[in-house]
C-alpha atoms as a PDB file:
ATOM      1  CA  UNK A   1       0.000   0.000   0.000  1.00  0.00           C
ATOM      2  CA  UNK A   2       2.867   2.634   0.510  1.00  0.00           C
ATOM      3  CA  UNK A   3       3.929   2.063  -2.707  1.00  0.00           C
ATOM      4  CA  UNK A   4      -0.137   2.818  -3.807  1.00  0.00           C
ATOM      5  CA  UNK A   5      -0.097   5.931  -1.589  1.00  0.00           C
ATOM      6  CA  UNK A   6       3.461   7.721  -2.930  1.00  0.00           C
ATOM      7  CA  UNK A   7       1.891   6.950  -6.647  1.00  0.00           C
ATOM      8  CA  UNK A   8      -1.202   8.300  -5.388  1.00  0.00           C
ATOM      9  CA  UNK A   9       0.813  11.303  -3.984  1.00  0.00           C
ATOM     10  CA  UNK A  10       2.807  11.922  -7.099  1.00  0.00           C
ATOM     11  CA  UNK A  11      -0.344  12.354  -8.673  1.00  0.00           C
ATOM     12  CA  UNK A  12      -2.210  14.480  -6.902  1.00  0.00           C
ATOM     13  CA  UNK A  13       0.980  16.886  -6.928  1.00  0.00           C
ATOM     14  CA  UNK A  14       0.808  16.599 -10.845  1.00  0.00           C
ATOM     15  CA  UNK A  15      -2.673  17.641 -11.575  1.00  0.00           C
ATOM     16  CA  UNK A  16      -2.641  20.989  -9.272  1.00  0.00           C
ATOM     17  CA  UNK A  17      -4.299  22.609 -12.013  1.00  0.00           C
ATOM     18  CA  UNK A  18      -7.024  20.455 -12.896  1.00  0.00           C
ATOM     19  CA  UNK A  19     -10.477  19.538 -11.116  1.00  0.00           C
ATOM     20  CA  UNK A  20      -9.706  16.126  -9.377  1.00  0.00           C
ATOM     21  CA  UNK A  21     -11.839  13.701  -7.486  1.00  0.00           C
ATOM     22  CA  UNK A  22     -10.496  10.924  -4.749  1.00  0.00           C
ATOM     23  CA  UNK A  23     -12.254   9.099  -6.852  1.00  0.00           C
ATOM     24  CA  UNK A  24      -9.929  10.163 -10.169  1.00  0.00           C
ATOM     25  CA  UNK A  25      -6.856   8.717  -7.801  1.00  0.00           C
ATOM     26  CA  UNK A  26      -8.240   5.713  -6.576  1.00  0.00           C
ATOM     27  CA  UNK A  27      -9.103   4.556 -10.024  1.00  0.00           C
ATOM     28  CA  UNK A  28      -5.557   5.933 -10.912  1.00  0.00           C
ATOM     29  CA  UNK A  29      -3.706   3.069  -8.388  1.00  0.00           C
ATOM     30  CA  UNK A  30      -6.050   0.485  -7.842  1.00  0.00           C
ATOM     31  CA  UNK A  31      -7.865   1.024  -4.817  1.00  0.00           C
ATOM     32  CA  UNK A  32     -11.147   1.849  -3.086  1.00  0.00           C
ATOM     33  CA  UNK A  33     -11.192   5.558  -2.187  1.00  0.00           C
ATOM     34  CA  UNK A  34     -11.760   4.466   1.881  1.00  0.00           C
ATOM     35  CA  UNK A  35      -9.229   2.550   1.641  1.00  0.00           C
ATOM     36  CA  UNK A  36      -6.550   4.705  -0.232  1.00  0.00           C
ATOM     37  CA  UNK A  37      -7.787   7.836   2.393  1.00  0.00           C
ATOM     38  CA  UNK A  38      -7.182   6.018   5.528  1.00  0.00           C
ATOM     39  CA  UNK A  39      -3.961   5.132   4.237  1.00  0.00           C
ATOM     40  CA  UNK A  40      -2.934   8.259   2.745  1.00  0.00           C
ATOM     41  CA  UNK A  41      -3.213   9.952   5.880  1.00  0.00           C
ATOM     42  CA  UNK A  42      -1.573   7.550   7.679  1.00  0.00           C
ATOM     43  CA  UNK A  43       1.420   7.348   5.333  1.00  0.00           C
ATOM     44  CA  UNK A  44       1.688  11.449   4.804  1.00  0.00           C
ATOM     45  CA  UNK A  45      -0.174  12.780   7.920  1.00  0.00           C
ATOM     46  CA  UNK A  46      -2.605  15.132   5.813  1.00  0.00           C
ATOM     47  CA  UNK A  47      -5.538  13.785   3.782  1.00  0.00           C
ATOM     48  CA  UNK A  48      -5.602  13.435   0.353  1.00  0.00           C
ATOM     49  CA  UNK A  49      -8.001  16.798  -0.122  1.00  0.00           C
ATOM     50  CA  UNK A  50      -5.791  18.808   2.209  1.00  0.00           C
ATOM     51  CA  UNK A  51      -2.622  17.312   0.169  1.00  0.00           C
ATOM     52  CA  UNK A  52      -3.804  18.627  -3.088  1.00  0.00           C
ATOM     53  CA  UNK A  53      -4.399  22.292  -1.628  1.00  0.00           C
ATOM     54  CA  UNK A  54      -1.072  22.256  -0.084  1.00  0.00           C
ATOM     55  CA  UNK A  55       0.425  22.007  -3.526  1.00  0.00           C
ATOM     56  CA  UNK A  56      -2.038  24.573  -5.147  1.00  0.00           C
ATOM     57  CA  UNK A  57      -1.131  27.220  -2.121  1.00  0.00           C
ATOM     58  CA  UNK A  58       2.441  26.131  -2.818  1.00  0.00           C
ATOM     59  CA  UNK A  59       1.995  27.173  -6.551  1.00  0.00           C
ATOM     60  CA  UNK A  60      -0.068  30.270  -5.900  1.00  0.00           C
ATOM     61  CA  UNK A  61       2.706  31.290  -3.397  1.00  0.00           C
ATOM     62  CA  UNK A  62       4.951  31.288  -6.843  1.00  0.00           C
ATOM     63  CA  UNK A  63       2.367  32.949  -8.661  1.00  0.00           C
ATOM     64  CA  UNK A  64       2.291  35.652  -6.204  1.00  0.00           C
ATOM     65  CA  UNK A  65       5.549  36.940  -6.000  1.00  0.00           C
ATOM     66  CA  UNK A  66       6.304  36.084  -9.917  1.00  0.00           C
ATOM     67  CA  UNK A  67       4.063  38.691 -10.821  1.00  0.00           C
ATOM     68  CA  UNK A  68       1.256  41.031 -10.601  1.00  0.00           C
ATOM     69  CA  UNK A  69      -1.467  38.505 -11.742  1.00  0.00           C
ATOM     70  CA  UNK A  70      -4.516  39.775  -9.783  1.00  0.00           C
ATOM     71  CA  UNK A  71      -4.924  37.419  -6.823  1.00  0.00           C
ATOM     72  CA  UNK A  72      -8.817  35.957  -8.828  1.00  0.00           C
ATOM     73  CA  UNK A  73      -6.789  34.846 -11.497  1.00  0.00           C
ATOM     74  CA  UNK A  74      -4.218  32.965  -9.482  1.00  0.00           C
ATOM     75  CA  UNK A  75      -7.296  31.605  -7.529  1.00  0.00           C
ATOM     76  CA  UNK A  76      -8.740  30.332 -11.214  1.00  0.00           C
ATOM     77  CA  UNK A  77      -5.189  29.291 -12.189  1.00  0.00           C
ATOM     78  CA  UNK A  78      -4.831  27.046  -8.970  1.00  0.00           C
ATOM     79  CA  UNK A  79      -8.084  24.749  -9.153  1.00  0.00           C
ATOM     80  CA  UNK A  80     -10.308  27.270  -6.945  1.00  0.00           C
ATOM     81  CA  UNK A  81     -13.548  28.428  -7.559  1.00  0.00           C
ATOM     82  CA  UNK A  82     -14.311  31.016  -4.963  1.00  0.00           C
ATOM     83  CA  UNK A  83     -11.922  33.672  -4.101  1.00  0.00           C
ATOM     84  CA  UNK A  84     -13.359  34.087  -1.331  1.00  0.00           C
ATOM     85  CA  UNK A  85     -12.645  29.843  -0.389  1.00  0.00           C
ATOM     86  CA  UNK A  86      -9.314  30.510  -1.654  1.00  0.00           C
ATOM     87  CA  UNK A  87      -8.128  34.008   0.522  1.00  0.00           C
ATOM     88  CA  UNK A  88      -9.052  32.691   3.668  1.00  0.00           C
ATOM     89  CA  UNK A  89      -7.574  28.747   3.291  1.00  0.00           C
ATOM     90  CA  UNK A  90      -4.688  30.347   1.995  1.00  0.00           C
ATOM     91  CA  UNK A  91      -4.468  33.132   5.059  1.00  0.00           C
ATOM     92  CA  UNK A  92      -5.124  30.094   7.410  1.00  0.00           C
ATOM     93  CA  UNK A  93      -2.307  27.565   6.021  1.00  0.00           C
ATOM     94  CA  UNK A  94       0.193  30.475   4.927  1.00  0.00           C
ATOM     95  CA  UNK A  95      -0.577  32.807   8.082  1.00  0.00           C
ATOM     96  CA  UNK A  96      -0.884  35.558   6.094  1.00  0.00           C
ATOM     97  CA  UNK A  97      -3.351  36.950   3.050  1.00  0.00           C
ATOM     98  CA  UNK A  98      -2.194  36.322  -0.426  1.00  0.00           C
ATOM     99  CA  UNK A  99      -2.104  40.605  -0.581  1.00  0.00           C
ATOM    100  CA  UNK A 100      -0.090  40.243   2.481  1.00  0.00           C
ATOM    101  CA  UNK A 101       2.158  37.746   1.260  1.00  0.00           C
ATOM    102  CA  UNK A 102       3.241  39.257  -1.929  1.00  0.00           C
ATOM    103  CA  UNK A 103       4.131  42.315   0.003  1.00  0.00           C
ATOM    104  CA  UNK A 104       6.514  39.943   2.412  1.00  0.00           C
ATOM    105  CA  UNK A 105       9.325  40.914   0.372  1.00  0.00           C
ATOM    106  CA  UNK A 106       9.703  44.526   0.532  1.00  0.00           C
ATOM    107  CA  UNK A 107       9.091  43.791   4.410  1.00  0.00           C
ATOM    108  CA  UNK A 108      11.514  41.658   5.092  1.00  0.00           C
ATOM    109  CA  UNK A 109      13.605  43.739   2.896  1.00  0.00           C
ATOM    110  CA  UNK A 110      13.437  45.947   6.101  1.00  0.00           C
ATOM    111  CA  UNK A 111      13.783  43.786   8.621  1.00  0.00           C
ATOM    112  CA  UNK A 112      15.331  40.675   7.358  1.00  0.00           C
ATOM    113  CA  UNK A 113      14.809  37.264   9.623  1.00  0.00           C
ATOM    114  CA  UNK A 114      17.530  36.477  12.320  1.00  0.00           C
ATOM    115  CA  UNK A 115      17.726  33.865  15.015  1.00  0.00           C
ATOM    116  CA  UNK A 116      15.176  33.516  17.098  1.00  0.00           C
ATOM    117  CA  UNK A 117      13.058  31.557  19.721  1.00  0.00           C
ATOM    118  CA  UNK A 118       8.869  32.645  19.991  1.00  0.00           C
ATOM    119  CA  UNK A 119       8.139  31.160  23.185  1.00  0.00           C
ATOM    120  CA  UNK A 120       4.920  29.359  23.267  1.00  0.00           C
ATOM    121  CA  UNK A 121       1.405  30.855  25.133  1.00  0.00           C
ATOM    122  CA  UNK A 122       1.955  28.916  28.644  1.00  0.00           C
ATOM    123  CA  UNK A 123       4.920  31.108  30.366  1.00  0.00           C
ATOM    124  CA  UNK A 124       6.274  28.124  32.640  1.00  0.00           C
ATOM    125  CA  UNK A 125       4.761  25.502  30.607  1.00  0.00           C
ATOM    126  CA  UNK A 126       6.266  22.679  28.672  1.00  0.00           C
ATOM    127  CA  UNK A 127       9.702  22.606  26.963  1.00  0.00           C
ATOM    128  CA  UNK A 128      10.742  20.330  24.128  1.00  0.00           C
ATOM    129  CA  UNK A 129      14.693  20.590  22.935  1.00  0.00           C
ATOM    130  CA  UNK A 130      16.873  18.159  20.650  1.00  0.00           C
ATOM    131  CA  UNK A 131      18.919  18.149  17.650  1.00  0.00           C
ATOM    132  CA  UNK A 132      18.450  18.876  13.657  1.00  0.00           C
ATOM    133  CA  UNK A 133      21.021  17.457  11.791  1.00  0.00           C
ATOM    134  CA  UNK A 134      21.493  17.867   7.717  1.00  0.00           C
ATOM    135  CA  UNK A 135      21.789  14.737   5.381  1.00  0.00           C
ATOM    136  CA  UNK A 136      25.227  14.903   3.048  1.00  0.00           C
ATOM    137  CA  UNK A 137      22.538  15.595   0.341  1.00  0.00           C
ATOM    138  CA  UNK A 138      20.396  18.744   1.866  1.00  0.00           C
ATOM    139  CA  UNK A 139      24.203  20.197   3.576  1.00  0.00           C
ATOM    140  CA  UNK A 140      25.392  19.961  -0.154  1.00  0.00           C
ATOM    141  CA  UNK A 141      22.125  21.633  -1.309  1.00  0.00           C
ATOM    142  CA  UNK A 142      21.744  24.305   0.614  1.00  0.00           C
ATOM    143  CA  UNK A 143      25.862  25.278   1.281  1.00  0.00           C
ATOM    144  CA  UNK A 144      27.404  27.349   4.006  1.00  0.00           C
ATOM    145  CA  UNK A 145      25.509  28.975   6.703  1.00  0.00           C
ATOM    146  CA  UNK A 146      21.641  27.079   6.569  1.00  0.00           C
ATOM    147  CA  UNK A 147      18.806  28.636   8.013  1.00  0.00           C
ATOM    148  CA  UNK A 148      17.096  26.346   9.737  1.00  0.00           C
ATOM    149  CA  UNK A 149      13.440  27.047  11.444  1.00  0.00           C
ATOM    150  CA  UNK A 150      12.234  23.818  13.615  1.00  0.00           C
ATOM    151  CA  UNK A 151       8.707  24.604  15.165  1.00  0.00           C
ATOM    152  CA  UNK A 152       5.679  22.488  16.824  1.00  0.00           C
ATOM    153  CA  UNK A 153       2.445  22.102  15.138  1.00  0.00           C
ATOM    154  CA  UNK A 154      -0.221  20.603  16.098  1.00  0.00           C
ATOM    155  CA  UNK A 155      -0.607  17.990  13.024  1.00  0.00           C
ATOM    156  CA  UNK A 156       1.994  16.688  11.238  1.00  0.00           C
ATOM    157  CA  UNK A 157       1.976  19.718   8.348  1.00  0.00           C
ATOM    158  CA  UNK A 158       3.707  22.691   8.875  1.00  0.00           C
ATOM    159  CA  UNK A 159       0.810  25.142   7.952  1.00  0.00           C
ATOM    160  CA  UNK A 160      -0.573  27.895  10.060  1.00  0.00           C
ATOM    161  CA  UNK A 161       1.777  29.507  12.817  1.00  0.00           C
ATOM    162  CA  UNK A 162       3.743  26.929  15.210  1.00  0.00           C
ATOM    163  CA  UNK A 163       3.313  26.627  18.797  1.00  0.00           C
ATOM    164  CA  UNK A 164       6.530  27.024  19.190  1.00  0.00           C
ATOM    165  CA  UNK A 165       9.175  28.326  17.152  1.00  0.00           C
ATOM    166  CA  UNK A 166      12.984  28.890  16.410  1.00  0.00           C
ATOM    167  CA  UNK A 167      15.386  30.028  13.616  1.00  0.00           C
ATOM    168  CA  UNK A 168      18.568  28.733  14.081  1.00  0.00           C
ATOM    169  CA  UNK A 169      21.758  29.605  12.460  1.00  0.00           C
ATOM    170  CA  UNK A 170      22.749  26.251  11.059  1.00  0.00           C
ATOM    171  CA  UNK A 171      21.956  23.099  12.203  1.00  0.00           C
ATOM    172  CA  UNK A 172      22.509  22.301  15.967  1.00  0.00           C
ATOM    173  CA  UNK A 173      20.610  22.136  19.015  1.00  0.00           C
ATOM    174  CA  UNK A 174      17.275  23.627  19.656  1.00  0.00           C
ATOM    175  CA  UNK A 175      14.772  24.306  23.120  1.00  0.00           C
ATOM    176  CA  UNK A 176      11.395  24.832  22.456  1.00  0.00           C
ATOM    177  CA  UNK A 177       9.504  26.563  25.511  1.00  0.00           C
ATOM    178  CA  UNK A 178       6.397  27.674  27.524  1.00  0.00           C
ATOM    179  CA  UNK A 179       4.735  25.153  25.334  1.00  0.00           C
ATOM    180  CA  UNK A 180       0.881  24.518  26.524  1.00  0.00           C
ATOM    181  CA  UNK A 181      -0.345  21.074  27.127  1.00  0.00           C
ATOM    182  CA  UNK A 182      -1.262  19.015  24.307  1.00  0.00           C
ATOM    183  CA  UNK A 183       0.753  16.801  21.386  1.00  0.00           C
ATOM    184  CA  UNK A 184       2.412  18.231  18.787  1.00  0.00           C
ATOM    185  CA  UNK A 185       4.716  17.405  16.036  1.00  0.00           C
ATOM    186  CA  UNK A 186       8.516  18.691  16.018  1.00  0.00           C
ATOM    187  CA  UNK A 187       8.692  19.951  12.246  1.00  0.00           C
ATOM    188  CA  UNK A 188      11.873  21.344  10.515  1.00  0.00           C
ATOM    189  CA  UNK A 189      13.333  22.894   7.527  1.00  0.00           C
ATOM    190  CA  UNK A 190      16.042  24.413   5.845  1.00  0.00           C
ATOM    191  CA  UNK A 191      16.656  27.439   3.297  1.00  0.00           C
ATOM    192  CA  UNK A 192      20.046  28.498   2.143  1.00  0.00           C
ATOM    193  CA  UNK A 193      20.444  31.781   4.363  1.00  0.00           C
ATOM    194  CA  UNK A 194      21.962  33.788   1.222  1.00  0.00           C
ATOM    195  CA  UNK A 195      19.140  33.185  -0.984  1.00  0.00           C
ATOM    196  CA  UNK A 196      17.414  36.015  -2.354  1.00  0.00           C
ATOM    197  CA  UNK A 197      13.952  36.880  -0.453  1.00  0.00           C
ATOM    198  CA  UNK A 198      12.026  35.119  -2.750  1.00  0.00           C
ATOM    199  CA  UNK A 199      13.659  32.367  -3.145  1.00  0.00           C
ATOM    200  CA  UNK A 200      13.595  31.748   0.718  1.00  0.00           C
ATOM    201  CA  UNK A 201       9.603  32.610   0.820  1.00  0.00           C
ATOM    202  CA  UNK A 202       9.479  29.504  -1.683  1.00  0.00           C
ATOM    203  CA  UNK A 203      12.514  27.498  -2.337  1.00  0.00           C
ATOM    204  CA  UNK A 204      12.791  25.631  -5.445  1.00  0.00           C
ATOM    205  CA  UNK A 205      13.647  22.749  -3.764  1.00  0.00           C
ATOM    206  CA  UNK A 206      12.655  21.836  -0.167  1.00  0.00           C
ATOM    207  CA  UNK A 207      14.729  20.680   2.694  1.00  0.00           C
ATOM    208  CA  UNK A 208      12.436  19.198   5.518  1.00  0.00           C
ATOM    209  CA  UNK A 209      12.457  16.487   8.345  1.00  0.00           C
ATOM    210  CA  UNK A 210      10.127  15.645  11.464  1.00  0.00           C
ATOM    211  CA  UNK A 211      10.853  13.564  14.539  1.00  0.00           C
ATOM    212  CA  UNK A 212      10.177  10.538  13.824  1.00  0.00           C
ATOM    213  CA  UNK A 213       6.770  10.073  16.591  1.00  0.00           C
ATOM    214  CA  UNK A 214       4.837  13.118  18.291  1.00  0.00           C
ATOM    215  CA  UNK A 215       5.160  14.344  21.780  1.00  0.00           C
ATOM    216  CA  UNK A 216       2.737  14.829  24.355  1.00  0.00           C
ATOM    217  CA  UNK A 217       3.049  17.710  26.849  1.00  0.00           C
ATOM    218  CA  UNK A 218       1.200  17.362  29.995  1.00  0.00           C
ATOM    219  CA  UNK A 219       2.609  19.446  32.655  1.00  0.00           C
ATOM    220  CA  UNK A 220       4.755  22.426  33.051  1.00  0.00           C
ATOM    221  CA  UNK A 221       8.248  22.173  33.323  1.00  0.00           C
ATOM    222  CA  UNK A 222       8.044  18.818  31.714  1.00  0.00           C
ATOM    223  CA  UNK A 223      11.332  18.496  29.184  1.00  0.00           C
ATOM    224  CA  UNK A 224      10.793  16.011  26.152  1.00  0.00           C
ATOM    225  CA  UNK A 225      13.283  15.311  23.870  1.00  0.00           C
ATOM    226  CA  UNK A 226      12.946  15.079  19.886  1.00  0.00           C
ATOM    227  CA  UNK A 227      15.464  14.835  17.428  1.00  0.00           C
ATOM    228  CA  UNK A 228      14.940  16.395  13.459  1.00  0.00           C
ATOM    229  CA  UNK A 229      16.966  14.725  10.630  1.00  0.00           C
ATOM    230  CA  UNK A 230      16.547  17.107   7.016  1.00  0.00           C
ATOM    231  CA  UNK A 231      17.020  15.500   3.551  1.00  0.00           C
ATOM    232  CA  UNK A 232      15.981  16.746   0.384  1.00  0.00           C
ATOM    233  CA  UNK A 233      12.387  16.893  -0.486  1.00  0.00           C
ATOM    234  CA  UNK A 234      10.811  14.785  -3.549  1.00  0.00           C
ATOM    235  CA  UNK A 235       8.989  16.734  -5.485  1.00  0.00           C
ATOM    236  CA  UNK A 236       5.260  14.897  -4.537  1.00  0.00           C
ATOM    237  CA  UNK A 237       5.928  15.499  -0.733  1.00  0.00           C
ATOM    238  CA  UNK A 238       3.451  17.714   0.823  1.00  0.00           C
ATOM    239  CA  UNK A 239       5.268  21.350   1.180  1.00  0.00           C
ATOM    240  CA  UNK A 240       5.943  23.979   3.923  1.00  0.00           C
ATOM    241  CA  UNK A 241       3.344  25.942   3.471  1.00  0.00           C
ATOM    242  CA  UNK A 242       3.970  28.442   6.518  1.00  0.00           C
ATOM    243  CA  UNK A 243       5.937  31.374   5.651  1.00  0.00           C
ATOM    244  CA  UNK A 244       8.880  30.994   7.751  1.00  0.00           C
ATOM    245  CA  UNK A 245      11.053  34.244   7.388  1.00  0.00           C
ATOM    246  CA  UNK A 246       8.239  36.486   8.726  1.00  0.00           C
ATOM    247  CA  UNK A 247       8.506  34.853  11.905  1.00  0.00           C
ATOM    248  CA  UNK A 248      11.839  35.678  12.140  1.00  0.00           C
ATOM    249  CA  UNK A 249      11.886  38.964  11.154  1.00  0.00           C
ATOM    250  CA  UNK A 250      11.185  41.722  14.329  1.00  0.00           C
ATOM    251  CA  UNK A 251       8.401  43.779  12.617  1.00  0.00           C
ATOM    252  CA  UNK A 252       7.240  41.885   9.461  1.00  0.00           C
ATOM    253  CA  UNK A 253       4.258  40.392  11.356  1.00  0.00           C
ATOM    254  CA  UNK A 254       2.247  42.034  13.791  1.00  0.00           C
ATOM    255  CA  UNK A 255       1.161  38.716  16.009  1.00  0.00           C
ATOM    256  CA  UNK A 256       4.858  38.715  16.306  1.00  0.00           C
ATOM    257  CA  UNK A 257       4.719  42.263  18.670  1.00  0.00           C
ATOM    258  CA  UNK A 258       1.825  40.940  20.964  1.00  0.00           C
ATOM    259  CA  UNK A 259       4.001  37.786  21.908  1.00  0.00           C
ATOM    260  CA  UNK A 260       7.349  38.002  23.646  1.00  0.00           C
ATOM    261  CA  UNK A 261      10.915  37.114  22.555  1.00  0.00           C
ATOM    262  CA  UNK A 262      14.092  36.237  22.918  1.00  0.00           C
ATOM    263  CA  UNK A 263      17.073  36.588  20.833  1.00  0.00           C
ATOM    264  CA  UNK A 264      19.451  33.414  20.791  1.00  0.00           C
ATOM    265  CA  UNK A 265      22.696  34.567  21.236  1.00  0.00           C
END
């Protein structure tokens, strides 16, 4: 069935454009569309629906900042009907507007992302620390001095804002704190830190990782420990939707004024 569920992924990712059933991709591998769901999600962590709209937010993010394509035609362009449907699943997965987004780069422009760690909302609460590490492949990829943003979410996508958060400069150890109770994933990636600003709002090619299982906070002070190993993305894998630099950067978000934080030294 894994086998079944990559095919399944690789074409989902394939037909961003086009209007596609679960249906289309069961017939498309062989299998009932119960069967390949409960599966799909099990194997990738999203559901096949979700997995397709990652992609088309993905290709709208390009769309955005390759242009000035008025934000209804890159809804049309993506597979979505409703602008409307499309502005606020976008807002939700990207944390911020498609308008907002294509502004991100003059922004950041201004206040460029540096290392960081946004505490979580439970001063005192939970803390989660460990390691990210690079494979040969994704150090190769992404050269000298990696940014590298490891958060915790509470599925296993990296969409929406993180618990949690950190940019680190490189790969190395990380502490996640005041985390409220609940279970989360530990989610990473990697950008090249001397891309341009676009380029690092959507790399070309993605360097991500997760710990392996999720962790469960359920008191405060509580210390877990998860470690993140990063490879190099196939191109079917679902992406990072979340855009990372803003949460780095001191004034490019305003959520990011009503929270505290602390610089990593």
């Amino acid at each position: 069935m894994r086998d079944a569920v990559i095919e399944a992924a690789r074409f989902l990712a394939d037909h961003t454009d086009q209007p596609i059933t679960l249906g289309d991709v069961a017939d498309h591998v062989g299998y009932s569309p119960f069967h390949l769901a409960r599966s799909f999600e099990r194997r990738l962590g999203v559901p096949p629906g979700q997995f397709l709209a990652a992609h088309r937010f993905q290709h709208a993010k390009r769309l955005l900042l390759a242009g000035d394509d008025r934000v209804i035609d890159i809804c049309h362009a993506v597979g979505f009907t409703s602008v409307g449907t499309f502005t606020a699943r976008f807002a939700a997965a990207v944390g911020a507007s498609p308008v907002a987004f294509r502004r991100l780069p003059d922004a950041l422009a201004d206040a460029p992302p540096r290392p960081v760690l946004v505490p979580g909302s439970a001063p005192g609460g939970g803390a989660v620390g460990g390691s990210v590490r690079l494979s040969p492949a994704a150090a190769a990829l992404l050269g000298a001095g990696a940014s590298v943003y490891v958060g915790l979410f509470p599925r296993r996508a990296a969409r929406g804002f993180p618990v949690s958060g950190s940019l680190l400069a490189g790969a190395g150890d990380f502490l996640l704190t005041d985390v409220p109770p609940g279970t989360y994933w530990v989610l990473a990636t990697a950008l090249p830190a001397r891309a341009d600003l676009p380029a690092q709002l959507v790399p070309a090619t993605s360097v991500v990782g997760a710990a392996p299982r999720p962790v469960r906070v359920t008191a405060a002070g509580q210390c877990h420990h998860r470690d993140v190993h990063l490879d190099v993305a196939q191109t079917w894998q679902p992406p990072v939707l979340v855009a990372l630099p803003p949460l780095a950067s001191p004034h490019a978000q305003d959520w990011r004024r009503r929270r505290p934080e602390r610089i990593l030294g």
